[in-house]
C-alpha atoms as a PDB file:
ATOM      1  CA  UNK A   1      73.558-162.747-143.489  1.00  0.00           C
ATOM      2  CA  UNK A   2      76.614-164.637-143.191  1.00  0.00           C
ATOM      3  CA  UNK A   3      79.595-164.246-145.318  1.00  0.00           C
ATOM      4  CA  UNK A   4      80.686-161.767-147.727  1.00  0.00           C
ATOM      5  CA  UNK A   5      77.233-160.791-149.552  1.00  0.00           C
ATOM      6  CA  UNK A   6      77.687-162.588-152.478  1.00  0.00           C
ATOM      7  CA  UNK A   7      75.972-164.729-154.521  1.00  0.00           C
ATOM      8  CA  UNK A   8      77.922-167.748-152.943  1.00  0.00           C
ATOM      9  CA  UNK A   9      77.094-167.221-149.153  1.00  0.00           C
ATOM     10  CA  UNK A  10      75.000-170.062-147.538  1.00  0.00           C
ATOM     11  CA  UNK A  11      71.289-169.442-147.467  1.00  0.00           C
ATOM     12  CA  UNK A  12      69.722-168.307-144.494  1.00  0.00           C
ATOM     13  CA  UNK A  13      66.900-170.945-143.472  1.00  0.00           C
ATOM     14  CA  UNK A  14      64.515-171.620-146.058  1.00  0.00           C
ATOM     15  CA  UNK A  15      61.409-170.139-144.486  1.00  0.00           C
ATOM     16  CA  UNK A  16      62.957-166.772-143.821  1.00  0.00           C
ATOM     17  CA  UNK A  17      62.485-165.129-147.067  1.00  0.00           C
ATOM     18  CA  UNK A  18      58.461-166.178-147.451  1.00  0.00           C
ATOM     19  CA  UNK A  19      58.467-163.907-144.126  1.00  0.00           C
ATOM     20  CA  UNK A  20      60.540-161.298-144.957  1.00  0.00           C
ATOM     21  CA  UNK A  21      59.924-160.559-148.868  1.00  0.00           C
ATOM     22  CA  UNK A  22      56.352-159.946-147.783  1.00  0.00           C
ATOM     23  CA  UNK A  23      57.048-157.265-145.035  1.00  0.00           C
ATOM     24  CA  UNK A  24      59.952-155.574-147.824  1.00  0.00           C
ATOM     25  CA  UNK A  25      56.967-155.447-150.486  1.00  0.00           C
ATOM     26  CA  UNK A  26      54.357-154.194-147.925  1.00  0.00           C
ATOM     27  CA  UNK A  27      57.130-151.090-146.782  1.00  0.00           C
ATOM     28  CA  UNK A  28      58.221-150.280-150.286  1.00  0.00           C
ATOM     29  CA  UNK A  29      54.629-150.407-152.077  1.00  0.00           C
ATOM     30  CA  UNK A  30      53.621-148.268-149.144  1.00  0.00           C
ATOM     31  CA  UNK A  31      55.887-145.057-149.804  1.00  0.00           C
ATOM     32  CA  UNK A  32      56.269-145.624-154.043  1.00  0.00           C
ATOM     33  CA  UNK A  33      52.813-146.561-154.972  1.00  0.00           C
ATOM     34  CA  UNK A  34      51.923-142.691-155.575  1.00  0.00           C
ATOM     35  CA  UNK A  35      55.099-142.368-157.947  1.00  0.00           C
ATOM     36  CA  UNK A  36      54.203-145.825-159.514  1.00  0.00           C
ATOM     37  CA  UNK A  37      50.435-144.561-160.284  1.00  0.00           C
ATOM     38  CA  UNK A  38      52.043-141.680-162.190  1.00  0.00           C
ATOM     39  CA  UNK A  39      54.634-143.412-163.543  1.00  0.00           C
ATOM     40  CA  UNK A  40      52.290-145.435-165.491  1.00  0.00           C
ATOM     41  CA  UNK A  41      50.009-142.436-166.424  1.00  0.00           C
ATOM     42  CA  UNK A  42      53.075-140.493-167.754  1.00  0.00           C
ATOM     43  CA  UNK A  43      54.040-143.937-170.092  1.00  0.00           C
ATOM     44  CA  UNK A  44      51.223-143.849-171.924  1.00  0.00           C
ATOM     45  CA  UNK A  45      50.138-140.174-172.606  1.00  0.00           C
ATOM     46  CA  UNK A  46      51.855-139.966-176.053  1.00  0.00           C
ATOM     47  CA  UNK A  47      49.472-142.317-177.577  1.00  0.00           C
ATOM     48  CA  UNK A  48      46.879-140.502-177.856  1.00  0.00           C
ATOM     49  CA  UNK A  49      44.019-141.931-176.095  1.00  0.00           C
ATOM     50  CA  UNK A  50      44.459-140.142-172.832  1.00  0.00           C
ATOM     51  CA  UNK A  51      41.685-137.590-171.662  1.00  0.00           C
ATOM     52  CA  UNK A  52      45.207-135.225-171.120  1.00  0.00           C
ATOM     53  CA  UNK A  53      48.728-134.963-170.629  1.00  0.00           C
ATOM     54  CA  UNK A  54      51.008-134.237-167.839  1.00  0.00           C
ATOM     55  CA  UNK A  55      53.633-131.802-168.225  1.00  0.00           C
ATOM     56  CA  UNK A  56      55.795-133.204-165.349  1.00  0.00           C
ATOM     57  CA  UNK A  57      55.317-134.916-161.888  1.00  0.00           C
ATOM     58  CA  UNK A  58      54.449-132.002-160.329  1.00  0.00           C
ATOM     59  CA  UNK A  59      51.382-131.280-162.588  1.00  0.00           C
ATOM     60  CA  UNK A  60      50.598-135.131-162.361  1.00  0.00           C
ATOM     61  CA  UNK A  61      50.284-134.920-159.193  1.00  0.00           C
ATOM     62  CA  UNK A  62      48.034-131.779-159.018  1.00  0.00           C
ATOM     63  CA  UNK A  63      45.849-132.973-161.945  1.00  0.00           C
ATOM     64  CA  UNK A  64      45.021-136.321-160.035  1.00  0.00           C
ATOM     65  CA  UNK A  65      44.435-134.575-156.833  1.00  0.00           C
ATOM     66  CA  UNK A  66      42.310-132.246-157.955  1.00  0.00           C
ATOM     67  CA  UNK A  67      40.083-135.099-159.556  1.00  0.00           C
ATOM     68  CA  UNK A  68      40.403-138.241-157.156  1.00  0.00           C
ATOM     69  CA  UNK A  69      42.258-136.659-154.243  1.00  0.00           C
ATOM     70  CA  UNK A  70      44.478-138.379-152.361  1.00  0.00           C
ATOM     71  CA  UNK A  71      42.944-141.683-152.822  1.00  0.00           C
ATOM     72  CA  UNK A  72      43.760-141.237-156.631  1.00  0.00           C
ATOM     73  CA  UNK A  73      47.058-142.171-155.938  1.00  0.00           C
ATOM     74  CA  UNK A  74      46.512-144.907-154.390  1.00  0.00           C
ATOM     75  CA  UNK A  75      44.349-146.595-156.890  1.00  0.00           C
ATOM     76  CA  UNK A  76      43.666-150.251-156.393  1.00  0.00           C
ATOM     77  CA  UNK A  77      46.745-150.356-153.956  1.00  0.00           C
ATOM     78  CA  UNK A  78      44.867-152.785-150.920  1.00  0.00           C
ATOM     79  CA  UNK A  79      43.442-154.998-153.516  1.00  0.00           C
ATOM     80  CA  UNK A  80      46.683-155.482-155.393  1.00  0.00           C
ATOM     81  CA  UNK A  81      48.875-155.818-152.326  1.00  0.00           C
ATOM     82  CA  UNK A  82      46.753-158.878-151.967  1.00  0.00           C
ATOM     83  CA  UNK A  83      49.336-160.167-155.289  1.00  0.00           C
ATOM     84  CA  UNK A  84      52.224-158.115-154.574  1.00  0.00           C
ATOM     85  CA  UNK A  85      52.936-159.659-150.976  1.00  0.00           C
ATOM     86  CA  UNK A  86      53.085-163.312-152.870  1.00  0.00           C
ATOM     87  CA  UNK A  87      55.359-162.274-155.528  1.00  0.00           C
ATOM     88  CA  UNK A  88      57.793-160.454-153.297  1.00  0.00           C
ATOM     89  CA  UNK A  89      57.637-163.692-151.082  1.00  0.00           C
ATOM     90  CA  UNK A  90      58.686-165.461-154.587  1.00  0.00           C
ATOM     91  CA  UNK A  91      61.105-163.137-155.404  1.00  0.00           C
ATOM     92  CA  UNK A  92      62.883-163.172-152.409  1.00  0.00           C
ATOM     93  CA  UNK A  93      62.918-166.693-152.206  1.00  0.00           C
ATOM     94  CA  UNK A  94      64.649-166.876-155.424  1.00  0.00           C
ATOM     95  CA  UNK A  95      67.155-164.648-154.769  1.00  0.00           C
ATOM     96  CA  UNK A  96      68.324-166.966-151.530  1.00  0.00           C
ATOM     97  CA  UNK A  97      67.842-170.073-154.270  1.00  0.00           C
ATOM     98  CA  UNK A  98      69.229-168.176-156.833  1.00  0.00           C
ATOM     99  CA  UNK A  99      72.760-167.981-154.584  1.00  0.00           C
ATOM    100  CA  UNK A 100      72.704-171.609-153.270  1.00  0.00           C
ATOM    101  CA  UNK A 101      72.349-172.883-156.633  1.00  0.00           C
ATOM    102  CA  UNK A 102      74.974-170.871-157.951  1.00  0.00           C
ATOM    103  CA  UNK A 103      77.031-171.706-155.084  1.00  0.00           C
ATOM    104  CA  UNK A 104      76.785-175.443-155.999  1.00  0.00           C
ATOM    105  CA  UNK A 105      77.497-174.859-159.861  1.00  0.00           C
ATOM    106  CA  UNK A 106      80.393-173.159-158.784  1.00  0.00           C
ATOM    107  CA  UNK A 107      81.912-174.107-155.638  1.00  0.00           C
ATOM    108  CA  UNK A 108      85.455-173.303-156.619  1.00  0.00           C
ATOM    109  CA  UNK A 109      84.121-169.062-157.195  1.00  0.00           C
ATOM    110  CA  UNK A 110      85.834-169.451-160.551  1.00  0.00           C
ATOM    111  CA  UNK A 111      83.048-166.892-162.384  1.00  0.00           C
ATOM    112  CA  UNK A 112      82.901-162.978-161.649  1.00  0.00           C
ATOM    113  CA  UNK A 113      81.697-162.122-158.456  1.00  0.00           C
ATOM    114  CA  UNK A 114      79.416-159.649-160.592  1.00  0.00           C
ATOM    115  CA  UNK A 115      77.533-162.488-162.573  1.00  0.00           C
ATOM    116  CA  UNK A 116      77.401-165.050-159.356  1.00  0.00           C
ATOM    117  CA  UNK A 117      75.179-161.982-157.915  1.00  0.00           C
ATOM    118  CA  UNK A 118      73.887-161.283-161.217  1.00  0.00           C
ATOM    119  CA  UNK A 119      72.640-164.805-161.518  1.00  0.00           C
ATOM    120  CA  UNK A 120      70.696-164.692-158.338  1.00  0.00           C
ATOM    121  CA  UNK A 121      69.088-161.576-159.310  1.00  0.00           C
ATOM    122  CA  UNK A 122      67.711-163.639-162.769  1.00  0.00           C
ATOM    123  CA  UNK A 123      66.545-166.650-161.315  1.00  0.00           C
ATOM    124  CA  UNK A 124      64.725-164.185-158.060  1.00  0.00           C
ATOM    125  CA  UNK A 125      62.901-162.580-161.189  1.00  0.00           C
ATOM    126  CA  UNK A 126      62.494-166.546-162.920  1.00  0.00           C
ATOM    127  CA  UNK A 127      60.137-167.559-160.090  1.00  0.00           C
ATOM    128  CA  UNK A 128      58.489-164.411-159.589  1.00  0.00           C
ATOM    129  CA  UNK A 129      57.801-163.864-162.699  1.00  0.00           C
ATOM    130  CA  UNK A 130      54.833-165.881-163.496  1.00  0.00           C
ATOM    131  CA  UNK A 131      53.219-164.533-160.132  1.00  0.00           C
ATOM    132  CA  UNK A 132      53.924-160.744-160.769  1.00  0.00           C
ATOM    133  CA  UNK A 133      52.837-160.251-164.522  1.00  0.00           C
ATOM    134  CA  UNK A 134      48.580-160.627-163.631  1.00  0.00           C
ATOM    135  CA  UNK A 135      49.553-158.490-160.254  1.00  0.00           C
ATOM    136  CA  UNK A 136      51.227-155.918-162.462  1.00  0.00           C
ATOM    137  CA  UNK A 137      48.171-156.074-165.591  1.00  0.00           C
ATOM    138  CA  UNK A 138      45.752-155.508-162.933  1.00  0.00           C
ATOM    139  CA  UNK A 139      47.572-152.727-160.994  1.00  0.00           C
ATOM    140  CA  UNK A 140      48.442-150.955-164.060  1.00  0.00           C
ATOM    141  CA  UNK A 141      45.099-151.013-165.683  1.00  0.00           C
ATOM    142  CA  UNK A 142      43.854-150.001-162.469  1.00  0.00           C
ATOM    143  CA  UNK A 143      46.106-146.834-162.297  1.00  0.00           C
ATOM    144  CA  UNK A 144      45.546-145.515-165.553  1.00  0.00           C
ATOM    145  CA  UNK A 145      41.257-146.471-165.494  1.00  0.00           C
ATOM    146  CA  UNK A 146      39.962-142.975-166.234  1.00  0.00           C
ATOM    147  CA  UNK A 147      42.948-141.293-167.946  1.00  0.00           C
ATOM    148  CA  UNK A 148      42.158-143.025-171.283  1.00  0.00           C
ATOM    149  CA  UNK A 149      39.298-142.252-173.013  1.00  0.00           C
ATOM    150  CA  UNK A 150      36.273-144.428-173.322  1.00  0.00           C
ATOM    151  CA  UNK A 151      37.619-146.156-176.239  1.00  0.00           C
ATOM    152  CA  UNK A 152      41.101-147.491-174.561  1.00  0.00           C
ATOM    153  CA  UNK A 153      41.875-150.755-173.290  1.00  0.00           C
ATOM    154  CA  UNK A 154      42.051-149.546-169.612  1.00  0.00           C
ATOM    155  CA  UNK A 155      38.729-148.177-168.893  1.00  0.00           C
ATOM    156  CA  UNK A 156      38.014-150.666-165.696  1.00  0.00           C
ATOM    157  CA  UNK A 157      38.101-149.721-162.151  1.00  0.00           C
ATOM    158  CA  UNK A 158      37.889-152.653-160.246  1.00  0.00           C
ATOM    159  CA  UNK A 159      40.250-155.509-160.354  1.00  0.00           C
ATOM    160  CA  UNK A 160      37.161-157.759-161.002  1.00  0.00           C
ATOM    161  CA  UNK A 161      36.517-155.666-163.971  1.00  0.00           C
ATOM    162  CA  UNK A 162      40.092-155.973-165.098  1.00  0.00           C
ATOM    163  CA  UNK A 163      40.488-159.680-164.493  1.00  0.00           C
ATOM    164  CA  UNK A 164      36.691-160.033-166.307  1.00  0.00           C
ATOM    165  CA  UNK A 165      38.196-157.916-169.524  1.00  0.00           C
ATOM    166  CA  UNK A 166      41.189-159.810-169.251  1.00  0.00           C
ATOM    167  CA  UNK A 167      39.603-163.665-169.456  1.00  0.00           C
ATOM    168  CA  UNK A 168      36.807-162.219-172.641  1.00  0.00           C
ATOM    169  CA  UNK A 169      40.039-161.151-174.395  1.00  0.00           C
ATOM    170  CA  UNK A 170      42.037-164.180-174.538  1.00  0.00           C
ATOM    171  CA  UNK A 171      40.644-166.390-171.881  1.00  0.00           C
ATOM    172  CA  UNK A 172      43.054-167.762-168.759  1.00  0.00           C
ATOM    173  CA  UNK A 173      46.020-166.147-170.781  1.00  0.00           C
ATOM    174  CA  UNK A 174      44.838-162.738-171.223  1.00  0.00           C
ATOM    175  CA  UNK A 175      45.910-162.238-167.201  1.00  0.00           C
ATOM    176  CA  UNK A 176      49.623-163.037-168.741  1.00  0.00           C
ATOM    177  CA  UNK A 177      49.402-160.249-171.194  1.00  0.00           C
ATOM    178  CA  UNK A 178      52.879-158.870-171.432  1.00  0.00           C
ATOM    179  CA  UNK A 179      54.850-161.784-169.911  1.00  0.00           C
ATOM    180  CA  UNK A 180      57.428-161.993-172.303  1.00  0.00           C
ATOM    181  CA  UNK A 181      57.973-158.240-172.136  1.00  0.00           C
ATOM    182  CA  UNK A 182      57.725-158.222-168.695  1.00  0.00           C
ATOM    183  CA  UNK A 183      60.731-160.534-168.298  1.00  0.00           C
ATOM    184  CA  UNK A 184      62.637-158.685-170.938  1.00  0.00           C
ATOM    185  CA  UNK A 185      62.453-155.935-167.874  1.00  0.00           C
ATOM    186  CA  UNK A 186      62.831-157.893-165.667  1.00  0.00           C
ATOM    187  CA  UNK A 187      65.918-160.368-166.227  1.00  0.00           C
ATOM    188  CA  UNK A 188      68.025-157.400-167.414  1.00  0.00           C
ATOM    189  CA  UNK A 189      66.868-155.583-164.242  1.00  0.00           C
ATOM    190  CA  UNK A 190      67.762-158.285-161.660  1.00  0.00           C
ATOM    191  CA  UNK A 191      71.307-158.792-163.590  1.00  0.00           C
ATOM    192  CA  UNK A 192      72.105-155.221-163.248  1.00  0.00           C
ATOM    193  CA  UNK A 193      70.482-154.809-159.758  1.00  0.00           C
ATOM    194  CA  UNK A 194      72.218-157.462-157.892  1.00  0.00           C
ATOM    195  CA  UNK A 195      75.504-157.520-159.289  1.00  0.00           C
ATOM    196  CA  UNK A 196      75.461-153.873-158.341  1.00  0.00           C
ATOM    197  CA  UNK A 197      73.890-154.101-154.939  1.00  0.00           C
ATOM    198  CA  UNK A 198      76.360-156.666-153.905  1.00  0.00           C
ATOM    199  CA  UNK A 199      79.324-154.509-155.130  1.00  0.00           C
ATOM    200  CA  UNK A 200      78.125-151.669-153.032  1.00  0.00           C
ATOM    201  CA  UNK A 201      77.691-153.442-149.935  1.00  0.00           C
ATOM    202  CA  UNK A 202      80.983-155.345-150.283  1.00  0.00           C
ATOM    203  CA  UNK A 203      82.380-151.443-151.079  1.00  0.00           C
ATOM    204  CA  UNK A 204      80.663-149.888-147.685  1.00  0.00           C
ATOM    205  CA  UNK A 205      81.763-152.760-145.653  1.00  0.00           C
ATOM    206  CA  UNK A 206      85.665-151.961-146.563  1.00  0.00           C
ATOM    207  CA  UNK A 207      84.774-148.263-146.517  1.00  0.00           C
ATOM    208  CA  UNK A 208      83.339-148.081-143.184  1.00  0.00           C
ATOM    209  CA  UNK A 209      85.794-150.846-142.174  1.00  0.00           C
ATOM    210  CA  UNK A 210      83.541-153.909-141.393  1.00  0.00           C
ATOM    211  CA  UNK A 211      83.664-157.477-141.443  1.00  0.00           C
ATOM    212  CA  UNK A 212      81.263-158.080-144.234  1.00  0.00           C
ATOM    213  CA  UNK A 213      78.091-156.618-145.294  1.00  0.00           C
ATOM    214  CA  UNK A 214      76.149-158.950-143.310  1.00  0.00           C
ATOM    215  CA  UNK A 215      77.762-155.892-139.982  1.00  0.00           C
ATOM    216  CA  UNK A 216      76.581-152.590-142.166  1.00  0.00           C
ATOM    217  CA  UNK A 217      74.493-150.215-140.459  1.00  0.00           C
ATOM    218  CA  UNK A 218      70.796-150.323-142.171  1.00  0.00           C
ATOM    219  CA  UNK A 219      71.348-147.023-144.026  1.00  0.00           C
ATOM    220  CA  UNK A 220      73.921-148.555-145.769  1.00  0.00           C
ATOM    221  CA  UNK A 221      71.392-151.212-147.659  1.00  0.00           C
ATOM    222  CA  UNK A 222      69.177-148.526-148.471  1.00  0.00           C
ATOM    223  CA  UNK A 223      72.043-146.641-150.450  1.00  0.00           C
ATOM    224  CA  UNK A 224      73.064-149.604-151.623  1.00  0.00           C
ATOM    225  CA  UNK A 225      69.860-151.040-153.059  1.00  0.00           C
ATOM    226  CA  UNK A 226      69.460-146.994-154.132  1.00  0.00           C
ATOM    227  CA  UNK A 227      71.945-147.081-156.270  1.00  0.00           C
ATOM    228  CA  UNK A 228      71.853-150.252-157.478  1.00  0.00           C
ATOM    229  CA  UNK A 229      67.786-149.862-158.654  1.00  0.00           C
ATOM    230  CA  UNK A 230      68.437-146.636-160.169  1.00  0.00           C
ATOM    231  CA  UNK A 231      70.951-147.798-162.394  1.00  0.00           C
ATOM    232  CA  UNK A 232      68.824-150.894-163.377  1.00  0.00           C
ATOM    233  CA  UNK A 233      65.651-148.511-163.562  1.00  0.00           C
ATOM    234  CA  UNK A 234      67.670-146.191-166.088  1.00  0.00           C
ATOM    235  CA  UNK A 235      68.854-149.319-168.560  1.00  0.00           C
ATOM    236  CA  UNK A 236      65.538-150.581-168.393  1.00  0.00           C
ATOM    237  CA  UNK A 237      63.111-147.694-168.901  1.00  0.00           C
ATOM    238  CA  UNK A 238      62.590-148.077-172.724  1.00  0.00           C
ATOM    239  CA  UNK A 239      61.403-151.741-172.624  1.00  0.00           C
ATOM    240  CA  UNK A 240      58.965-150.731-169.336  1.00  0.00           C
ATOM    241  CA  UNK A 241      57.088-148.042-171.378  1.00  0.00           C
ATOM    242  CA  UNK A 242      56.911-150.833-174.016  1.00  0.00           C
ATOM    243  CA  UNK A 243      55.003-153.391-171.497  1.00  0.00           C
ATOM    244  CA  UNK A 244      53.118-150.313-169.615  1.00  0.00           C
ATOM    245  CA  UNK A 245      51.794-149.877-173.192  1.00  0.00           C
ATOM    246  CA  UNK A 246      51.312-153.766-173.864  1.00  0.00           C
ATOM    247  CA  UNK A 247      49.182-154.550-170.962  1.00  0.00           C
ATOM    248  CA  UNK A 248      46.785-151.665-170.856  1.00  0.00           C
ATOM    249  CA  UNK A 249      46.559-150.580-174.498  1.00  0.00           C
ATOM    250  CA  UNK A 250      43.994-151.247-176.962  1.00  0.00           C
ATOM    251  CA  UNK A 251      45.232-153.966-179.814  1.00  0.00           C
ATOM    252  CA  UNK A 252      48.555-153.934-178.009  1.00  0.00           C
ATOM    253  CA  UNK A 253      48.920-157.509-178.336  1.00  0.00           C
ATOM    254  CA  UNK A 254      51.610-159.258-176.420  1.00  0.00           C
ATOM    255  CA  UNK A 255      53.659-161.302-178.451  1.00  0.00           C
ATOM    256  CA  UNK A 256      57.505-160.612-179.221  1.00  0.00           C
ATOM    257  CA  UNK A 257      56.684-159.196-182.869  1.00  0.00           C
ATOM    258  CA  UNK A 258      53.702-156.718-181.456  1.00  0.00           C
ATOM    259  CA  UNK A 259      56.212-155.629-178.796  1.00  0.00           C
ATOM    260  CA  UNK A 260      58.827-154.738-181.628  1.00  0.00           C
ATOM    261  CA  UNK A 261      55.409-152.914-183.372  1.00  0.00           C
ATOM    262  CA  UNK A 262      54.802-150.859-180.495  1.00  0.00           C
ATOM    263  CA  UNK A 263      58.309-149.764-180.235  1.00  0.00           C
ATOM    264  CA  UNK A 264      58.432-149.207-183.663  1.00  0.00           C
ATOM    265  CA  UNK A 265      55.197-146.911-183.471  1.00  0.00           C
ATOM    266  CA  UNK A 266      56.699-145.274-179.795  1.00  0.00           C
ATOM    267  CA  UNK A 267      59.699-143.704-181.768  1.00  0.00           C
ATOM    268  CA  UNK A 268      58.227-142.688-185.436  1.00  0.00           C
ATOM    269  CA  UNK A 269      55.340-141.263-183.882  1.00  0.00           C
ATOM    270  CA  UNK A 270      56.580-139.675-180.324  1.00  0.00           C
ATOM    271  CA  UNK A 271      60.678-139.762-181.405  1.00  0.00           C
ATOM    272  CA  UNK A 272      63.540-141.627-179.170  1.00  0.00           C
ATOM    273  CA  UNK A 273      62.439-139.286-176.209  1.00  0.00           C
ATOM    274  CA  UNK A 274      59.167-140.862-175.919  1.00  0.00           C
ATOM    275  CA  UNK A 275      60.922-144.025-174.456  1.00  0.00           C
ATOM    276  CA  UNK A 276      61.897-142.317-171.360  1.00  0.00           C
ATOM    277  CA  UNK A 277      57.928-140.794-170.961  1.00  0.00           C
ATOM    278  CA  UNK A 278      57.940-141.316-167.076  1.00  0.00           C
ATOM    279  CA  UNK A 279      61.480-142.072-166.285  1.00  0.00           C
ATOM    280  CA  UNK A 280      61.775-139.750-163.388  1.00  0.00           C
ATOM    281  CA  UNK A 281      58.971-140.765-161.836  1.00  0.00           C
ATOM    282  CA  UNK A 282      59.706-144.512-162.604  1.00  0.00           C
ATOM    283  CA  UNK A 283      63.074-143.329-160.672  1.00  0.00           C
ATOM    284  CA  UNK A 284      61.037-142.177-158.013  1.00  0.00           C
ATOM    285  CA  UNK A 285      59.641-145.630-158.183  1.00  0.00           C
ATOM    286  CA  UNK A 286      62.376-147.832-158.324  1.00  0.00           C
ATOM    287  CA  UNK A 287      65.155-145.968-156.430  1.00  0.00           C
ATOM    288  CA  UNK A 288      63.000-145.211-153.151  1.00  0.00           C
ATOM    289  CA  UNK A 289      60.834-148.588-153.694  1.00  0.00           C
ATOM    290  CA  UNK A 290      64.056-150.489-153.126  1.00  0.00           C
ATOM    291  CA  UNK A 291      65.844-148.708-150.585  1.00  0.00           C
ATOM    292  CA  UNK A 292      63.249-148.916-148.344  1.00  0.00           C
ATOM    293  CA  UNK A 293      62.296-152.888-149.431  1.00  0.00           C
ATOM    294  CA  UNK A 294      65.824-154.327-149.155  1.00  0.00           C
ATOM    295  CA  UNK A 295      66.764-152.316-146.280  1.00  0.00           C
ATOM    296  CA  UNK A 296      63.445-153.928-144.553  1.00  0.00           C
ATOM    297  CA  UNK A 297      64.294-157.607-146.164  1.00  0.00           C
ATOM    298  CA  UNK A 298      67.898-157.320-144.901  1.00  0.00           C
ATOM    299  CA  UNK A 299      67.043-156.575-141.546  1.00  0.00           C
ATOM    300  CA  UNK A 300      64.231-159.030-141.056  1.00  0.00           C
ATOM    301  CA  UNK A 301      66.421-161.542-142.174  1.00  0.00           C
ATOM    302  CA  UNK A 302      69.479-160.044-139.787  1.00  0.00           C
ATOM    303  CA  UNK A 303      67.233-160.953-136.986  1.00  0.00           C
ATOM    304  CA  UNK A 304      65.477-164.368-138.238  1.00  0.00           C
END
């Protein structure tokens, strides 16, 4: 991409994200959905409604093999690609709108650099949003459909069954379960992650003596976006166990008061440690996931 990386270079043509979003979610999904699958296991074993509890990711891993094999990882991954490839289309067509219209607000680069990229990173999650949050019910229900016990929220299989659950419980809305929540990940998240991805890339290029980031080598956006996630991933654990536990839990609820509720319940009954239940694995999520998604988006878009 042209320019210096930041939020104020000119967009590359308007088409290119809707192509190359999709082939970033396809790549990352691909190598993290294992992690993600136990990620959201590990999130909501404290409550006690699981059939068990992991000690770690390496018994997590073992457990679910041993029952499902290798195909329990990968529960409900084709069907829910069929959502995922739309919303990373959406989000990385916000990101590229996200930098023009920031551009155009401030054409004289009077703000930090940090919150120009920041910025994009909000309004990437602003559009995505509203496609992501039924992707993300389904697929966690999905992932965690035979670790509760018959009595939790989460018992479907199928993402027919989930979507049917979802409409008896609160009708067309019940798919948006979470979606305040979800952007209270989410907007934080894409602050964090873009102000620091740009940084880095803008830090290799000088490093490694290039003209811009737009000349880095392709490892160099996978470190980058590395980095960058893992910090995000980190800030943002303790309000992702709070929507894990929103969308697939029993009586959850989903509005700003019952999310305060279910924190409130998280710490007196697990203690401030249980908001970090699956944080390595959610770094094993995040970290990887975008390493491998922006590198692929970057280079697509290098060549479009």
């Amino acid at each position: 991409m042209p320019g210096d990386g930041s939020a104020g270079d000119s967009a590359p043509p308007w088409w290119g994200s809707a192509v190359a979003g999709p082939a970033s979610g396809l790549a990352s999904r691909l190598a993290t959905y294992p992690s993600d699958t136990i990620k959201a296991r590990m999130q909501i074993q404290g409550t006690g409604l699981t059939t068990g509890r992991y000690s770690g990711l390496v018994s997590a891993v073992s457990t679910i093999l041993r029952a499902d094999g290798p195909a329990g990882l990968y529960r409900g991954f084709l069907p829910v690609m069929g959502g995922v490839l739309p919303a990373n289309a959406a989000y990385f067509s916000g990101y590229e709108l996200g930098k023009v219209a920031v551009a155009w607000a401030d054409p004289n680069s009077m703000l930090p650099t940090a919150l120009r990229d920041g910025v994009a990173g909000v309004v990437a999650q602003g559009l995505s949003g509203a496609v992501w949050t039924p992707v993300d019910l389904i697929k966690e229900r999905i992932q965690v459909a035979g670790f509760l016990r018959a009595d939790g929220a989460a018992a479907s299989a199928s993402p027919a069954d989930v979507v049917r659950a979802a409409l008896r419980e609160k009708g067309f809305l019940g798919l948006f379960r979470g979606y305040w929540i979800n952007n209270s990940v989410w907007f934080p998240w894409g602050l964090i992650y873009a102000g620091s991805y740009e940084r880095c890339k803008r830090s290799l290029a000088d490093a490694l003596d290039r003209t811009g980031p737009e000349d880095l080598p392709p490892w160099a956006f996978a470190f980058s976006a590395a980095a960058a996630s893992a910090v995000g991933a980190v800030a943002t654990h303790p309000l992702d166990v709070i929507k894990t536990r929103i969308q697939v839990l029993p009586d959850a609820g989903g509005s700003r008061w019952r999310a305060w509720g279910v924190a409130r319940r998280l710490v007196q009954q697990e203690g401030v440690l249980g908001v970090f239940d699956g944080a390595v694995a959610r770094l094993w999520v995040m970290a990887p996931g975008s390493a491998v998604g922006w590198m692929v988006y970057e280079m697509v878009m290098r060549r479009l």
